[in-house]
Protein backbone atom coordinates (compact mmCIF):
# COMPACT_ATOMS: atom_id res chain seq x y z
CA UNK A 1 0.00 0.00 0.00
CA UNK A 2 1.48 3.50 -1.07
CA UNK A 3 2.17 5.63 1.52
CA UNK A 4 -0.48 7.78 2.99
CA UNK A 5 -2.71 5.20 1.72
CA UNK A 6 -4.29 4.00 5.13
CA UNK A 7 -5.53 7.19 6.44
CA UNK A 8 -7.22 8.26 3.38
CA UNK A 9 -10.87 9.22 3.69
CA UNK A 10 -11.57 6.30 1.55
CA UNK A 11 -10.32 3.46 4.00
CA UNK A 12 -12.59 4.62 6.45
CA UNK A 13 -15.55 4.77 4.01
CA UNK A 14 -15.16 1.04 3.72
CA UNK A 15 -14.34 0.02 6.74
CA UNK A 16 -17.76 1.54 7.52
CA UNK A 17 -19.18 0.11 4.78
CA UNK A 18 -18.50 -3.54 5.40
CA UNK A 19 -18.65 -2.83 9.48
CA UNK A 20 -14.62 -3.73 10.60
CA UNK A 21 -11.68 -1.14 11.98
CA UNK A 22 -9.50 0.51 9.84
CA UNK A 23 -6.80 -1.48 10.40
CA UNK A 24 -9.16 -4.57 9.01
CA UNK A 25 -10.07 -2.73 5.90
CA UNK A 26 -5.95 -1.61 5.14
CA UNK A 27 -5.64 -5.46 5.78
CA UNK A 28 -8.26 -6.08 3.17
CA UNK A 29 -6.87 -3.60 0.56
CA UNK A 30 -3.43 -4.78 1.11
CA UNK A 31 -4.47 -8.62 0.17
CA UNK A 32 -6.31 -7.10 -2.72
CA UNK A 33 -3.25 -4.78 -4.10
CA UNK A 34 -1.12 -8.41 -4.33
CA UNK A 35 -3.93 -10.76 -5.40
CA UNK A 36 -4.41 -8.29 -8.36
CA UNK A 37 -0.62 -8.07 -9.08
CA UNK A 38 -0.14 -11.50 -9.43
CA UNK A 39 -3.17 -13.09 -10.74
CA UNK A 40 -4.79 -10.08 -12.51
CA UNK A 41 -1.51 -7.83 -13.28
CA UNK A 42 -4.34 -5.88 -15.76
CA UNK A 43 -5.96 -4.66 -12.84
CA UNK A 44 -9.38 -7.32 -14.31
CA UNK A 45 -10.35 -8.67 -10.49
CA UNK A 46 -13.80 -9.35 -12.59
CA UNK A 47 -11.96 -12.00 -14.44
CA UNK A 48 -12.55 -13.66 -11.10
CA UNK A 49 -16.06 -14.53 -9.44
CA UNK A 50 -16.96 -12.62 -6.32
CA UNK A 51 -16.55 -15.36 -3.91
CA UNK A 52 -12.79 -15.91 -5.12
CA UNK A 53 -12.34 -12.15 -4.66
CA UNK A 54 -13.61 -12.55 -1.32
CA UNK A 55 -11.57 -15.96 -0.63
CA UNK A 56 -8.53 -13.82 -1.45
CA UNK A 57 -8.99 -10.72 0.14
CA UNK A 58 -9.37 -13.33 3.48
CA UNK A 59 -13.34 -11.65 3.73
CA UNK A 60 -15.75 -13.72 5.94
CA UNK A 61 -18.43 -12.47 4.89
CA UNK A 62 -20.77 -12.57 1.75
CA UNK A 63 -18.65 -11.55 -1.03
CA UNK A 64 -21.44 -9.25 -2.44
CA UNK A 65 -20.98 -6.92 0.18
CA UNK A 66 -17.71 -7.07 0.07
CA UNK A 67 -17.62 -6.40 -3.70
CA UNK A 68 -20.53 -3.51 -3.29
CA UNK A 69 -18.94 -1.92 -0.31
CA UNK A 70 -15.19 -2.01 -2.92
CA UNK A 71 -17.11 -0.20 -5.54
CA UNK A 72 -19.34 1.83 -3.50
CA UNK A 73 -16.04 3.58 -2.00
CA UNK A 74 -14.46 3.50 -5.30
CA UNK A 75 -11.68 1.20 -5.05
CA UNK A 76 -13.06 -0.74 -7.48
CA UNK A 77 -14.66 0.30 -11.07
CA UNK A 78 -17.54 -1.76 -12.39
CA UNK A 79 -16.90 -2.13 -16.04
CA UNK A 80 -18.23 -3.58 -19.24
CA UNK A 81 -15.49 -3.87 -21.36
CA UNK A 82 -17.25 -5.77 -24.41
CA UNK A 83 -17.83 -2.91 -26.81
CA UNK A 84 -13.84 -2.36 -27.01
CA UNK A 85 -12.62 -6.11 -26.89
CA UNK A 86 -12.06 -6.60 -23.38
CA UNK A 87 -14.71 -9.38 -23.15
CA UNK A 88 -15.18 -10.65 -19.40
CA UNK A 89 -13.69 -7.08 -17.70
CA UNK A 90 -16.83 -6.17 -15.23
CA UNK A 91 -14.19 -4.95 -12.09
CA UNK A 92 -11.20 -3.16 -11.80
CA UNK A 93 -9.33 -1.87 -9.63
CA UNK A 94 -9.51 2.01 -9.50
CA UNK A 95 -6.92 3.70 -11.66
CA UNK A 96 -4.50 0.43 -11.39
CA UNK A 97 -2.76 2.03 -14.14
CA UNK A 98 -1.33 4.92 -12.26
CA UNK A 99 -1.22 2.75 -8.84
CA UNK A 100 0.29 -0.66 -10.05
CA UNK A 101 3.59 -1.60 -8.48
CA UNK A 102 6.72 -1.09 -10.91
CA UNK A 103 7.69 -5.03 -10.27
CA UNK A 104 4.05 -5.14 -12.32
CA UNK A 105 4.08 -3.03 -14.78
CA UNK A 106 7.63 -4.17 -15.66
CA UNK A 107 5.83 -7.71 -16.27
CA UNK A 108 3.16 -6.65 -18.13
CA UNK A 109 5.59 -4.38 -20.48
CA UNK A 110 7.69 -8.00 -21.32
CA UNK A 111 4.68 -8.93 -22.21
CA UNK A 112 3.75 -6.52 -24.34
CA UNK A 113 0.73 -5.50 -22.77
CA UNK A 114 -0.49 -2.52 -20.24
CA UNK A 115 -2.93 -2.02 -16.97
CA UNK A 116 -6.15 -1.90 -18.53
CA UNK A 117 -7.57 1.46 -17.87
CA UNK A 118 -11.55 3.36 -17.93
CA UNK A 119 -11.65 5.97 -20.07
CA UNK A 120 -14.23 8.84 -19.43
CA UNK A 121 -16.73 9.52 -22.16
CA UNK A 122 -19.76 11.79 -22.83
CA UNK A 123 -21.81 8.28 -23.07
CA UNK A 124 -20.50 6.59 -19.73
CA UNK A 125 -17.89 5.11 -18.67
CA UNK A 126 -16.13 1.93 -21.04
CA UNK A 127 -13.28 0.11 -20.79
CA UNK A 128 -10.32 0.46 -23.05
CA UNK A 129 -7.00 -0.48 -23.21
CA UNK A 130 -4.45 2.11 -21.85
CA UNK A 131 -2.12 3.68 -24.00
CA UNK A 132 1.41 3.89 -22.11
CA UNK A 133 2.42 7.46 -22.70
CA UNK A 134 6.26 8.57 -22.50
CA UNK A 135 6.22 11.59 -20.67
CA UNK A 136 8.99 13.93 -21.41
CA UNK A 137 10.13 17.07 -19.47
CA UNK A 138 8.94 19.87 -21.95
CA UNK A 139 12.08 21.82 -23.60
CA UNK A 140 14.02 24.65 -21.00
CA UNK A 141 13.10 28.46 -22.41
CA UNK A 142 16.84 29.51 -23.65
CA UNK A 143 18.09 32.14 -21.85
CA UNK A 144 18.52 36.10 -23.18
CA UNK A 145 21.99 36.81 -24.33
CA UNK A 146 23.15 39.37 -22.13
CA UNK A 147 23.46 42.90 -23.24
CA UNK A 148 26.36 44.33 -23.47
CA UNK A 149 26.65 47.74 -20.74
């Protein structure tokens, strides 16, 4: 979990939303952060059913709540990724893309392949996959020449 991470406002929306302490829920979001870098380095947790979700986050409870309380607090984007190819994407995790370990991203790059990311649009929200984009430092202003006194 990045730092800052556990006392964002967000933790303690779902910890309130599925009904455990803080420190439960960071547990929770921890086991999720690694169960999505290793079996869905994409950031796809739909590719999985709820109750495996569940199973791996170590939740006792019914894994709908679980899953509504994820998305309800937004650390987890419902998605239907159909219309753009990504048949089978219905959750991911919020902005993986940016969020994704390097040890991750380096994997999926061997691979040829990148987080998959939600892309805003006048009709909705779909699914797409993310472009990786180089960002440079833009170009220093040259200096004046000095004038001569």
């Amino acid at each position: 979990m990045k730092r800052g991470a556990p006392s964002h406002p967000k933790v303690m929306e779902l910890a309130e939303a599925l009904g455990v302490s803080r420190v439960t829920a960071i547990g929770h979001l921890e086991l999720l952060f690694h169960f999505t870098a290793q079996y869905a380095p994409k950031g796809d947790i739909g590719r999985y059913s709820d109750k495996r979700i569940a199973a791996a986050l170590e939740w006792r409870g019914k894994p709908e709540k679980l899953i509504s309380a994820l998305v309800a607090t937004k650390w987890v984007d419902t998605c239907s990724g159909a219309s753009k190819g990504q048949v089978g994407v219905r959750l991911l995790v919020h902005d993986w893309a940016d969020h994704a370990d390097r040890s991750t991203l380096q994997r999926l790059s061997r691979h040829g392949e990148t987080p998959i990311k939600p892309d805003q649009q006048d009709t909705g929200q779909v699914c797409a996959q993310s472009e990786t984009k180089k960002r440079t430092p833009p170009e220093p202003e040259p200096e004046p020449e000095p004038v001569p006194v």
